[in-house]
C-alpha atoms as a PDB file:
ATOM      1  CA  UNK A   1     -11.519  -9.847 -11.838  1.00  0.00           C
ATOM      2  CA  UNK A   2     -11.690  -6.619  -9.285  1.00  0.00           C
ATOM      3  CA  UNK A   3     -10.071  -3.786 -10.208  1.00  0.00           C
ATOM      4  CA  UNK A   4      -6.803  -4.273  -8.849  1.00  0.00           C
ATOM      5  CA  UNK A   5      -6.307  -7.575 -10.608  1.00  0.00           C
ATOM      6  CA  UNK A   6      -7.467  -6.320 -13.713  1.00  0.00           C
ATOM      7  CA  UNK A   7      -5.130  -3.350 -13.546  1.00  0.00           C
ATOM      8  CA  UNK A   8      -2.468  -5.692 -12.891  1.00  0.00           C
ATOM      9  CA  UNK A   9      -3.830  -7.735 -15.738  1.00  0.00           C
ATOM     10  CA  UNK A  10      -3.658  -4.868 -18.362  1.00  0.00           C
ATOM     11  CA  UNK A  11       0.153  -4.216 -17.190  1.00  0.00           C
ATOM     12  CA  UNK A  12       1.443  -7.333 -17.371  1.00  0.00           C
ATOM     13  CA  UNK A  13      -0.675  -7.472 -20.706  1.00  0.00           C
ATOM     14  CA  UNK A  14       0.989  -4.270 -22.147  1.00  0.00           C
ATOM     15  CA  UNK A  15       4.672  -5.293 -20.559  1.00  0.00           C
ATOM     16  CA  UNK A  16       4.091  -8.503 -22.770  1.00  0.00           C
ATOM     17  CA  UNK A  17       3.219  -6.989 -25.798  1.00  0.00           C
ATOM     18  CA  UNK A  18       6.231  -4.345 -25.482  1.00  0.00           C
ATOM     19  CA  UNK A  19       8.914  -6.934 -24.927  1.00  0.00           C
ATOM     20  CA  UNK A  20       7.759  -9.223 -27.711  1.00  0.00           C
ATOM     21  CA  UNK A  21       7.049  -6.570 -30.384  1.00  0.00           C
ATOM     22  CA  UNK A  22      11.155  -4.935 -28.946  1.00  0.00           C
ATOM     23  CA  UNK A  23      12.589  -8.581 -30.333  1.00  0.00           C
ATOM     24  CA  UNK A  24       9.784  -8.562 -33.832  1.00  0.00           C
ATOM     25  CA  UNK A  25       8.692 -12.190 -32.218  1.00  0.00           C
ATOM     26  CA  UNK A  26       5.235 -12.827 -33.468  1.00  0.00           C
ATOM     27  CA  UNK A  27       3.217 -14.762 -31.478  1.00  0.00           C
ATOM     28  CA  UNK A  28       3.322 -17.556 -32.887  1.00  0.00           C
ATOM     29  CA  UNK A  29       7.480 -16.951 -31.867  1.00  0.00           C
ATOM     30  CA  UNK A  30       6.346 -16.556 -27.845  1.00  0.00           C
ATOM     31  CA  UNK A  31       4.403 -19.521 -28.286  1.00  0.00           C
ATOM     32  CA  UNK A  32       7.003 -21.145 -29.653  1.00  0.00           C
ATOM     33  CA  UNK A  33       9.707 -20.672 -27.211  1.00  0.00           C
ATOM     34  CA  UNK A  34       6.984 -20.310 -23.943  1.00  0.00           C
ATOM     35  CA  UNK A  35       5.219 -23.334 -24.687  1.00  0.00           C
ATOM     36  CA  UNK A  36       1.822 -21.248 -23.811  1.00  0.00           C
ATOM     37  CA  UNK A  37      -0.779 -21.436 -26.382  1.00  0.00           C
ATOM     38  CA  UNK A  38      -1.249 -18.521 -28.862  1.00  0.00           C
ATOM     39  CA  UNK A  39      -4.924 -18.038 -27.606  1.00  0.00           C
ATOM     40  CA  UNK A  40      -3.696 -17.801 -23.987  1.00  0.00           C
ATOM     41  CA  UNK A  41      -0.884 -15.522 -25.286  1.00  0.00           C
ATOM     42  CA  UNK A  42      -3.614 -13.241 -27.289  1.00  0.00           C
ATOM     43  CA  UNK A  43      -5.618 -13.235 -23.909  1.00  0.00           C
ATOM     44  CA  UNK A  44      -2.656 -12.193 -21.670  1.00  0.00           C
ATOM     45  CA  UNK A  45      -1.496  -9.581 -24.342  1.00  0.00           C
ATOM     46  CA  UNK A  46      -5.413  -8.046 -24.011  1.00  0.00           C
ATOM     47  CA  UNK A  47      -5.246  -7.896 -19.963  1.00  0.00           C
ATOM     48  CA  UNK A  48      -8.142 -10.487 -20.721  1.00  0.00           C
ATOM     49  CA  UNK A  49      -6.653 -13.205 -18.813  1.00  0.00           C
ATOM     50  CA  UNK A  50      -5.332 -13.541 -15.028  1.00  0.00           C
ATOM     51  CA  UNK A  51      -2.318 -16.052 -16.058  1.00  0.00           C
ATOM     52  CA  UNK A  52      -0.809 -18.679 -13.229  1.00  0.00           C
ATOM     53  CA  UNK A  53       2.880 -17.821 -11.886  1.00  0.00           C
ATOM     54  CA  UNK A  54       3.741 -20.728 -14.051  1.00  0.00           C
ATOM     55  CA  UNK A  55       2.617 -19.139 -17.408  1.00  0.00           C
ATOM     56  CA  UNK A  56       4.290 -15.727 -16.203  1.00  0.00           C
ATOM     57  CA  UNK A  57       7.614 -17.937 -15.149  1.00  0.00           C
ATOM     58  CA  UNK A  58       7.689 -19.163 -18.959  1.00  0.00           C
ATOM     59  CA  UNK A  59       7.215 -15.989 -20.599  1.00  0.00           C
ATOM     60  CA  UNK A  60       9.645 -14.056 -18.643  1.00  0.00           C
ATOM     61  CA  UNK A  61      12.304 -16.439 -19.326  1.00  0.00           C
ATOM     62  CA  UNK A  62      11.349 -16.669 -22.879  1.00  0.00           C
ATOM     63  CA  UNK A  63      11.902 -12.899 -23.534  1.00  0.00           C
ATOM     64  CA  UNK A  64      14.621 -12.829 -21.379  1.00  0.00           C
ATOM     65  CA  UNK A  65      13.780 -10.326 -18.548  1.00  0.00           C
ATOM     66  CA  UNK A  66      12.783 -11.957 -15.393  1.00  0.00           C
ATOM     67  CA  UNK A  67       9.036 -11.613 -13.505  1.00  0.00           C
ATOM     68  CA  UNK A  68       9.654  -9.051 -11.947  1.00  0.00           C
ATOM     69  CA  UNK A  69      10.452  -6.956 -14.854  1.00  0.00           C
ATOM     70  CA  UNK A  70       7.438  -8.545 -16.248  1.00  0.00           C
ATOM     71  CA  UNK A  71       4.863  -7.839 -13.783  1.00  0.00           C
ATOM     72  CA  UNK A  72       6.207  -3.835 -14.410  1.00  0.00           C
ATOM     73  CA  UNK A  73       3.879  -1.194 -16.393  1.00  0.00           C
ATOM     74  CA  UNK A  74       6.003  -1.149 -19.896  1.00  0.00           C
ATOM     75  CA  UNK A  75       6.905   2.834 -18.643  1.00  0.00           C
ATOM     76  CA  UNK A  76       7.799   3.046 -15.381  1.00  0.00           C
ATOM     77  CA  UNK A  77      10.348   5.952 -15.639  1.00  0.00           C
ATOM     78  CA  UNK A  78      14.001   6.662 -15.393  1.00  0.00           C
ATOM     79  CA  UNK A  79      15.420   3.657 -13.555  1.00  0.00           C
ATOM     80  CA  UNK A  80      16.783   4.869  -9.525  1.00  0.00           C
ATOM     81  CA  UNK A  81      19.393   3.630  -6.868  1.00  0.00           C
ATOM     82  CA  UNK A  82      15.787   3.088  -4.389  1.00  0.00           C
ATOM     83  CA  UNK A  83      13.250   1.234  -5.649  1.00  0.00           C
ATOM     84  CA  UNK A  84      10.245   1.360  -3.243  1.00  0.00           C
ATOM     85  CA  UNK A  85       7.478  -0.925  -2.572  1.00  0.00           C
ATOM     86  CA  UNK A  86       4.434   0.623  -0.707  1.00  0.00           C
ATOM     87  CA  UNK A  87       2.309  -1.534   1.515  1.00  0.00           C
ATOM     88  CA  UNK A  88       0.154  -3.563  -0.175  1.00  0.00           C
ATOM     89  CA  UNK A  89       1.716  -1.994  -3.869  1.00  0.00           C
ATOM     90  CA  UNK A  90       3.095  -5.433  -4.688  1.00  0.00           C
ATOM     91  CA  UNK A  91       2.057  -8.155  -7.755  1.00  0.00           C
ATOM     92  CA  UNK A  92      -0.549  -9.865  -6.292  1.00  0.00           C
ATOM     93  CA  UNK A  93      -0.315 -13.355  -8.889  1.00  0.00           C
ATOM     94  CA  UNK A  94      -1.923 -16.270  -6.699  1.00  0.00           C
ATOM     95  CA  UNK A  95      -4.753 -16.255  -4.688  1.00  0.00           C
ATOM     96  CA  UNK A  96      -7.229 -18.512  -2.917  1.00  0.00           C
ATOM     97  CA  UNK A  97     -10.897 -19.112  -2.125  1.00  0.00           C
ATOM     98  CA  UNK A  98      -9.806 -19.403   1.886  1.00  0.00           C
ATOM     99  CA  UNK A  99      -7.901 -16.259   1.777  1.00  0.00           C
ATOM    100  CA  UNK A 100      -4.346 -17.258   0.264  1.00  0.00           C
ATOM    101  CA  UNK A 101      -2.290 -14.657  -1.152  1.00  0.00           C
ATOM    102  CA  UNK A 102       1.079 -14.223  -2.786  1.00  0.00           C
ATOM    103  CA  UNK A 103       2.747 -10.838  -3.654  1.00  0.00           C
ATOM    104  CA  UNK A 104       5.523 -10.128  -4.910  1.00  0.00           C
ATOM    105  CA  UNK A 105       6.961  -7.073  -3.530  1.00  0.00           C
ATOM    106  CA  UNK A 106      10.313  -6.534  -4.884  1.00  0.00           C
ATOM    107  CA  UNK A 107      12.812  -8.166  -7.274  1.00  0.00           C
ATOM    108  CA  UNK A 108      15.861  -6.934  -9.188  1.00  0.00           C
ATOM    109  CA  UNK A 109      16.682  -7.218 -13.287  1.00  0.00           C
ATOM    110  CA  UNK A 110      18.228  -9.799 -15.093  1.00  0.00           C
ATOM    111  CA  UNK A 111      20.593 -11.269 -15.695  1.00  0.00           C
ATOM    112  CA  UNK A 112      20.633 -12.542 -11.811  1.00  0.00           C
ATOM    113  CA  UNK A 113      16.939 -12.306 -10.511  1.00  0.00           C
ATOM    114  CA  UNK A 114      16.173 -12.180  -7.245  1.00  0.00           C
ATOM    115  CA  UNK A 115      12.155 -12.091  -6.091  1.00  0.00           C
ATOM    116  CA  UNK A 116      10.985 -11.136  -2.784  1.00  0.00           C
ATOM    117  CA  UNK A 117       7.398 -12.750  -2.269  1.00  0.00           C
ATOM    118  CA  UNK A 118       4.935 -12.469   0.574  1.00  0.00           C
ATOM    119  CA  UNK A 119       2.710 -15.362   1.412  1.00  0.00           C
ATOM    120  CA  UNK A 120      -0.077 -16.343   3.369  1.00  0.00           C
ATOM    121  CA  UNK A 121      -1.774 -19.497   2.919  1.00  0.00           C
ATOM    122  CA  UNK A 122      -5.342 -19.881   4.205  1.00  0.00           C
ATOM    123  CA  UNK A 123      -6.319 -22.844   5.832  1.00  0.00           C
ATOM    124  CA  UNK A 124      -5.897 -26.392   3.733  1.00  0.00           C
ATOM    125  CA  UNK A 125      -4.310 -23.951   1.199  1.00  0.00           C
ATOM    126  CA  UNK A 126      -1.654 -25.629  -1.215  1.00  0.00           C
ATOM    127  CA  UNK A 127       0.643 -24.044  -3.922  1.00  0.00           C
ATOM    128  CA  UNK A 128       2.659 -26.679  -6.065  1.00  0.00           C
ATOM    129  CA  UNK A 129       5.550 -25.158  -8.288  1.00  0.00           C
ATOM    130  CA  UNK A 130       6.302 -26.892 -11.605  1.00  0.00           C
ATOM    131  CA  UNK A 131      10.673 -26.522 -11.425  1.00  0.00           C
ATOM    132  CA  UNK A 132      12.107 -23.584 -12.275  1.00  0.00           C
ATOM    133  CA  UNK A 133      15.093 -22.441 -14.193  1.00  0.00           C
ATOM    134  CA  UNK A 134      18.314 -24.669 -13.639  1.00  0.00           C
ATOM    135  CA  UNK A 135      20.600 -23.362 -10.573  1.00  0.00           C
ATOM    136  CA  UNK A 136      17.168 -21.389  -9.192  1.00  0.00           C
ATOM    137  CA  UNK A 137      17.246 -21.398  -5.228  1.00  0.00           C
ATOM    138  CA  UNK A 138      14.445 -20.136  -2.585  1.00  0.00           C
ATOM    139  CA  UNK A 139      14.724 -19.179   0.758  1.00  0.00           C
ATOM    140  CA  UNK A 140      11.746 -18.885   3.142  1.00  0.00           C
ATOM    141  CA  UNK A 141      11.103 -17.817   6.713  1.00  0.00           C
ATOM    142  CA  UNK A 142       7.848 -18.260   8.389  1.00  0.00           C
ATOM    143  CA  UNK A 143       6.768 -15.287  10.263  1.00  0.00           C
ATOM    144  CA  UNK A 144       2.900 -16.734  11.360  1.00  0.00           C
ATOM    145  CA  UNK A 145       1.644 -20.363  12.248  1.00  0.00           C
ATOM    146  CA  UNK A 146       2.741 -22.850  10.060  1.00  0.00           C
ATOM    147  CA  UNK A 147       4.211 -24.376   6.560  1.00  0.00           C
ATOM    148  CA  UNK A 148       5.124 -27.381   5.079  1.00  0.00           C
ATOM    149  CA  UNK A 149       7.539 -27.322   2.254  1.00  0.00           C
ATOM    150  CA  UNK A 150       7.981 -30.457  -0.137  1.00  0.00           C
ATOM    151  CA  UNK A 151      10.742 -30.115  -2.652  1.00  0.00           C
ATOM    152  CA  UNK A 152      13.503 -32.713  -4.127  1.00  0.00           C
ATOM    153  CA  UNK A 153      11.528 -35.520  -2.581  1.00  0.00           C
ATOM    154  CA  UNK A 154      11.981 -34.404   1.390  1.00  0.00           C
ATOM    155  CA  UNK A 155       9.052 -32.904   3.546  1.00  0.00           C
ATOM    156  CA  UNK A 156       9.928 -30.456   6.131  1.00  0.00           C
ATOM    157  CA  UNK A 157       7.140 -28.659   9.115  1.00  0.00           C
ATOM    158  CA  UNK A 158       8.176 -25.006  10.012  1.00  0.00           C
ATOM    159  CA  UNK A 159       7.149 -22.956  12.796  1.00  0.00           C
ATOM    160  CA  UNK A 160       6.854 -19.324  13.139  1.00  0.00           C
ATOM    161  CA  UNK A 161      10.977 -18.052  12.950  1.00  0.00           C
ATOM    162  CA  UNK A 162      11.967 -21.163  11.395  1.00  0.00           C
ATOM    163  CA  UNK A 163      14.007 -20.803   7.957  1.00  0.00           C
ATOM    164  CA  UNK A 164      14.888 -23.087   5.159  1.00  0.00           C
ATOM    165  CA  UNK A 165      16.384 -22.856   1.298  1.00  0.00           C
ATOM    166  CA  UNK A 166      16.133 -25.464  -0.523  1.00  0.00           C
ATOM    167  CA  UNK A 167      16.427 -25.750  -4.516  1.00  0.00           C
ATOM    168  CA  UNK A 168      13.707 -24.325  -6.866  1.00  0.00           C
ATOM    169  CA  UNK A 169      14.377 -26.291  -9.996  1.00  0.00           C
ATOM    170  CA  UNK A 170      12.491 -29.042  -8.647  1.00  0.00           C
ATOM    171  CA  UNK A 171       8.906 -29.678  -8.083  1.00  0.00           C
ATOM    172  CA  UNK A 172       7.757 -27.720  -4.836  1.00  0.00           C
ATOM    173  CA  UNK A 173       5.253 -27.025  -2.868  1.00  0.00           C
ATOM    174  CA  UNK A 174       3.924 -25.221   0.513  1.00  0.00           C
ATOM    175  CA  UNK A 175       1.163 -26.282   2.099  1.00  0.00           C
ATOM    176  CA  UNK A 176      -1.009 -25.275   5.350  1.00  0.00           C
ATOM    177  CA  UNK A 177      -1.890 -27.930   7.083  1.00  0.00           C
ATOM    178  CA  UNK A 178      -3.097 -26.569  10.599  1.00  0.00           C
ATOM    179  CA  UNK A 179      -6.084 -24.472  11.814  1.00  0.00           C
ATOM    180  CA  UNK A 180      -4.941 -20.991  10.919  1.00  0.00           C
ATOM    181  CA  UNK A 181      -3.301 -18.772   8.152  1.00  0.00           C
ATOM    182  CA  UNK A 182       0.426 -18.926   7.396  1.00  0.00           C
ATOM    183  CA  UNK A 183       2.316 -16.547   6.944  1.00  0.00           C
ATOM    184  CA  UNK A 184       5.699 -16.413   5.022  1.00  0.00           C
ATOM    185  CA  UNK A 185       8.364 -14.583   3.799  1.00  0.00           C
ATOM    186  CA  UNK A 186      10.617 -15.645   0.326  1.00  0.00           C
ATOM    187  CA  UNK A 187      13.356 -14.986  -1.414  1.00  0.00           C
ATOM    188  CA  UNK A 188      14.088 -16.553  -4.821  1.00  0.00           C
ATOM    189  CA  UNK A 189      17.506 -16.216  -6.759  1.00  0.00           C
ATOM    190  CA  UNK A 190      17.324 -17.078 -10.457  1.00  0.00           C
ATOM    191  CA  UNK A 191      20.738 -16.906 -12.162  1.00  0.00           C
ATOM    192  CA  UNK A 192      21.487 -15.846 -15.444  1.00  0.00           C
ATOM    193  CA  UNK A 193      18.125 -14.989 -16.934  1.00  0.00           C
ATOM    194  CA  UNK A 194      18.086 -14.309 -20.579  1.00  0.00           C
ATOM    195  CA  UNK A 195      21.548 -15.247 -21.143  1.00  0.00           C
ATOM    196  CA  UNK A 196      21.367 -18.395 -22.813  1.00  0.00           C
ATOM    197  CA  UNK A 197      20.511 -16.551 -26.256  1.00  0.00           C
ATOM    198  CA  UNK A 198      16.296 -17.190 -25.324  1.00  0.00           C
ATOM    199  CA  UNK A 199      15.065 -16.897 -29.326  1.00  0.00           C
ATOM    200  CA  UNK A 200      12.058 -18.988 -30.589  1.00  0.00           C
ATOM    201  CA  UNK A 201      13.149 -22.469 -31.894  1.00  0.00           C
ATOM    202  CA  UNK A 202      16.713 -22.070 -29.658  1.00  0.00           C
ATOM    203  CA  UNK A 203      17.309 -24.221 -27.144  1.00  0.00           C
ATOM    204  CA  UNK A 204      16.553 -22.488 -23.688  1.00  0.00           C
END
Protein backbone atom coordinates (compact mmCIF):
# COMPACT_ATOMS: atom_id res chain seq x y z
CA UNK A 1 0.00 0.00 0.00
CA UNK A 2 1.41 3.82 -0.63
CA UNK A 3 1.08 6.06 1.89
CA UNK A 4 -2.13 7.49 1.25
CA UNK A 5 -3.88 4.15 1.25
CA UNK A 6 -2.26 3.08 4.22
CA UNK A 7 -3.21 6.25 6.05
CA UNK A 8 -6.59 5.66 4.97
CA UNK A 9 -6.12 2.10 6.08
CA UNK A 10 -5.08 2.98 9.72
CA UNK A 11 -8.32 5.38 9.92
CA UNK A 12 -10.76 3.29 8.86
CA UNK A 13 -8.81 0.69 11.12
CA UNK A 14 -9.02 2.96 14.27
CA UNK A 15 -12.84 4.23 13.28
CA UNK A 16 -13.55 0.36 13.46
CA UNK A 17 -12.09 -0.37 16.55
CA UNK A 18 -13.79 2.85 18.25
CA UNK A 19 -17.30 2.03 17.14
CA UNK A 20 -17.12 -1.62 18.12
CA UNK A 21 -15.35 -1.23 21.50
CA UNK A 22 -18.48 2.17 22.02
CA UNK A 23 -21.23 -0.93 21.75
CA UNK A 24 -18.60 -3.72 24.08
CA UNK A 25 -19.08 -6.03 20.71
CA UNK A 26 -16.15 -8.34 20.66
CA UNK A 27 -15.12 -9.45 17.58
CA UNK A 28 -16.31 -12.34 17.45
CA UNK A 29 -19.89 -9.95 17.83
CA UNK A 30 -18.77 -7.86 14.36
CA UNK A 31 -18.18 -11.05 12.86
CA UNK A 32 -21.18 -12.18 13.82
CA UNK A 33 -23.51 -9.61 12.61
CA UNK A 34 -20.93 -8.48 9.40
CA UNK A 35 -20.52 -11.81 8.16
CA UNK A 36 -16.59 -10.85 7.65
CA UNK A 37 -14.24 -13.23 9.13
CA UNK A 38 -12.59 -12.45 12.53
CA UNK A 39 -9.05 -12.62 10.86
CA UNK A 40 -10.15 -10.09 8.20
CA UNK A 41 -11.78 -8.08 11.05
CA UNK A 42 -8.33 -8.29 13.22
CA UNK A 43 -6.55 -7.14 9.91
CA UNK A 44 -8.88 -4.15 9.20
CA UNK A 45 -8.85 -3.16 12.98
CA UNK A 46 -4.65 -3.09 12.55
CA UNK A 47 -4.81 -0.75 9.24
CA UNK A 48 -3.19 -4.13 7.97
CA UNK A 49 -5.68 -4.73 5.38
CA UNK A 50 -7.09 -2.53 2.32
CA UNK A 51 -10.84 -4.03 2.67
CA UNK A 52 -13.33 -4.06 -0.65
CA UNK A 53 -16.39 -1.45 -0.52
CA UNK A 54 -18.31 -4.59 0.10
CA UNK A 55 -16.58 -5.52 3.44
CA UNK A 56 -16.76 -1.67 4.46
CA UNK A 57 -20.71 -1.72 3.26
CA UNK A 58 -21.20 -4.69 5.90
CA UNK A 59 -19.46 -3.26 8.72
CA UNK A 60 -20.95 0.10 8.56
CA UNK A 61 -24.33 -1.24 8.59
CA UNK A 62 -23.48 -3.64 11.26
CA UNK A 63 -22.46 -0.87 13.76
CA UNK A 64 -24.96 1.23 12.60
CA UNK A 65 -23.23 4.42 11.23
CA UNK A 66 -23.03 4.51 7.55
CA UNK A 67 -19.50 4.54 5.26
CA UNK A 68 -19.06 7.57 5.33
CA UNK A 69 -18.90 7.91 8.98
CA UNK A 70 -16.75 4.93 8.70
CA UNK A 71 -14.15 5.95 6.37
CA UNK A 72 -13.76 9.17 9.14
CA UNK A 73 -10.53 9.39 11.56
CA UNK A 74 -12.40 8.25 15.03
CA UNK A 75 -11.64 12.32 16.10
CA UNK A 76 -12.43 14.52 13.66
CA UNK A 77 -13.59 17.49 15.86
CA UNK A 78 -16.66 19.38 16.84
CA UNK A 79 -19.20 18.50 14.15
CA UNK A 80 -20.03 22.05 11.65
CA UNK A 81 -22.96 23.37 9.40
CA UNK A 82 -19.92 23.08 6.22
CA UNK A 83 -18.32 20.13 5.81
CA UNK A 84 -15.57 20.52 3.15
CA UNK A 85 -13.96 18.18 0.84
CA UNK A 86 -10.59 19.38 -0.68
CA UNK A 87 -9.55 18.19 -4.09
CA UNK A 88 -8.36 14.99 -4.14
CA UNK A 89 -9.10 14.75 0.10
CA UNK A 90 -11.73 12.10 -0.56
CA UNK A 91 -11.82 8.00 0.48
CA UNK A 92 -10.15 6.59 -2.18
CA UNK A 93 -11.72 2.56 -1.62
CA UNK A 94 -11.46 0.94 -5.25
CA UNK A 95 -8.90 1.09 -7.59
CA UNK A 96 -7.57 -0.54 -10.75
CA UNK A 97 -4.47 -1.80 -12.54
CA UNK A 98 -5.65 0.48 -15.82
CA UNK A 99 -6.13 3.50 -13.77
CA UNK A 100 -9.76 3.09 -12.17
CA UNK A 101 -10.57 5.04 -9.24
CA UNK A 102 -13.45 5.62 -6.88
CA UNK A 103 -13.60 8.33 -4.12
CA UNK A 104 -15.84 9.13 -2.08
CA UNK A 105 -15.95 12.72 -1.44
CA UNK A 106 -18.77 13.53 0.73
CA UNK A 107 -21.68 11.81 2.53
CA UNK A 108 -23.94 12.75 5.44
CA UNK A 109 -24.73 10.61 8.95
CA UNK A 110 -27.15 8.15 9.58
CA UNK A 111 -29.90 7.47 9.92
CA UNK A 112 -30.52 8.57 6.04
CA UNK A 113 -27.06 8.22 4.21
CA UNK A 114 -26.37 9.82 1.33
CA UNK A 115 -22.68 9.17 -0.52
CA UNK A 116 -21.28 11.30 -3.12
CA UNK A 117 -18.65 9.13 -5.15
CA UNK A 118 -16.34 10.05 -7.98
CA UNK A 119 -15.48 7.52 -10.60
CA UNK A 120 -13.36 6.88 -13.37
CA UNK A 121 -13.06 3.63 -14.90
CA UNK A 122 -9.97 2.83 -16.99
CA UNK A 123 -10.30 1.08 -20.02
CA UNK A 124 -12.08 -2.66 -19.87
CA UNK A 125 -12.50 -1.60 -16.19
CA UNK A 126 -15.57 -3.31 -14.35
CA UNK A 127 -16.98 -2.77 -10.77
CA UNK A 128 -19.85 -5.30 -9.78
CA UNK A 129 -21.85 -4.35 -6.50
CA UNK A 130 -23.17 -7.22 -4.37
CA UNK A 131 -27.03 -5.39 -3.34
CA UNK A 132 -27.14 -3.08 -0.87
CA UNK A 133 -29.38 -2.23 1.99
CA UNK A 134 -33.24 -2.60 1.18
CA UNK A 135 -34.86 0.81 -0.25
CA UNK A 136 -30.95 1.95 -1.25
CA UNK A 137 -31.09 4.09 -4.59
CA UNK A 138 -28.07 5.55 -6.85
CA UNK A 139 -28.00 8.18 -9.15
CA UNK A 140 -25.20 8.70 -11.70
CA UNK A 141 -24.24 11.23 -14.34
CA UNK A 142 -21.47 10.70 -16.72
CA UNK A 143 -19.32 13.66 -17.11
CA UNK A 144 -16.38 11.84 -19.62
CA UNK A 145 -16.70 9.08 -22.42
CA UNK A 146 -18.67 6.34 -21.52
CA UNK A 147 -20.57 3.76 -18.97
CA UNK A 148 -22.59 0.94 -18.96
CA UNK A 149 -24.72 0.27 -16.00
CA UNK A 150 -26.35 -3.30 -15.39
CA UNK A 151 -28.69 -3.46 -12.47
CA UNK A 152 -32.24 -5.36 -11.85
CA UNK A 153 -31.59 -7.36 -14.97
CA UNK A 154 -31.62 -4.22 -17.68
CA UNK A 155 -28.38 -2.87 -19.44
CA UNK A 156 -28.24 0.70 -20.24
CA UNK A 157 -25.02 2.77 -22.53
CA UNK A 158 -24.51 6.43 -21.28
CA UNK A 159 -22.80 9.18 -22.88
CA UNK A 160 -21.07 12.09 -21.47
CA UNK A 161 -24.33 14.34 -19.75
CA UNK A 162 -26.46 11.42 -19.72
CA UNK A 163 -28.12 10.53 -16.18
CA UNK A 164 -29.80 7.55 -14.72
CA UNK A 165 -31.01 6.16 -11.00
CA UNK A 166 -31.79 3.08 -10.78
CA UNK A 167 -32.11 0.81 -7.48
CA UNK A 168 -29.00 -0.24 -5.43
CA UNK A 169 -30.35 -3.22 -3.58
CA UNK A 170 -29.76 -5.26 -6.49
CA UNK A 171 -26.74 -6.64 -8.09
CA UNK A 172 -24.96 -3.76 -10.15
CA UNK A 173 -22.42 -2.99 -12.05
CA UNK A 174 -20.54 -0.22 -14.34
CA UNK A 175 -18.47 -1.11 -16.82
CA UNK A 176 -16.13 0.69 -19.58
CA UNK A 177 -16.42 -0.74 -22.53
CA UNK A 178 -14.83 1.80 -25.11
CA UNK A 179 -11.28 3.09 -25.81
CA UNK A 180 -10.91 5.70 -23.11
CA UNK A 181 -11.47 6.48 -19.32
CA UNK A 182 -14.93 7.19 -17.90
CA UNK A 183 -15.69 9.43 -15.94
CA UNK A 184 -18.70 9.62 -13.47
CA UNK A 185 -20.38 11.27 -10.95
CA UNK A 186 -22.81 9.34 -8.01
CA UNK A 187 -25.02 9.82 -5.59
CA UNK A 188 -26.26 7.02 -3.31
CA UNK A 189 -29.22 7.38 -0.73
CA UNK A 190 -29.34 4.67 1.94
CA UNK A 191 -32.36 5.02 4.24
CA UNK A 192 -32.56 4.34 7.70
CA UNK A 193 -29.11 3.10 8.60
CA UNK A 194 -28.74 1.66 12.00
CA UNK A 195 -32.28 1.78 12.82
CA UNK A 196 -33.35 -1.62 12.66
CA UNK A 197 -31.76 -2.32 16.27
CA UNK A 198 -28.18 -3.71 14.21
CA UNK A 199 -26.86 -6.03 17.45
CA UNK A 200 -24.93 -9.33 16.81
CA UNK A 201 -27.30 -12.37 16.48
CA UNK A 202 -30.44 -9.69 15.60
CA UNK A 203 -31.90 -9.81 12.57
CA UNK A 204 -30.57 -6.87 10.32
Amino acid sequence: MDDNTLALARAIGERVRHERQVRRWTLDDLAESTGVSRRALVNVEQGAANPSVATLLRISDALGVGLPTLVEPPDVGEPTQVTVTRKGGGAVLWTSEAGGRGELVAGTSPPDVVELWEWTLGVGDRYSSDAHAPGTRELVQVMQGRLTIEAGGQTVSLIAGDAASFPGDVPHSYANEHGRPARFVMSVFEPGVGTAGSRPGGDR
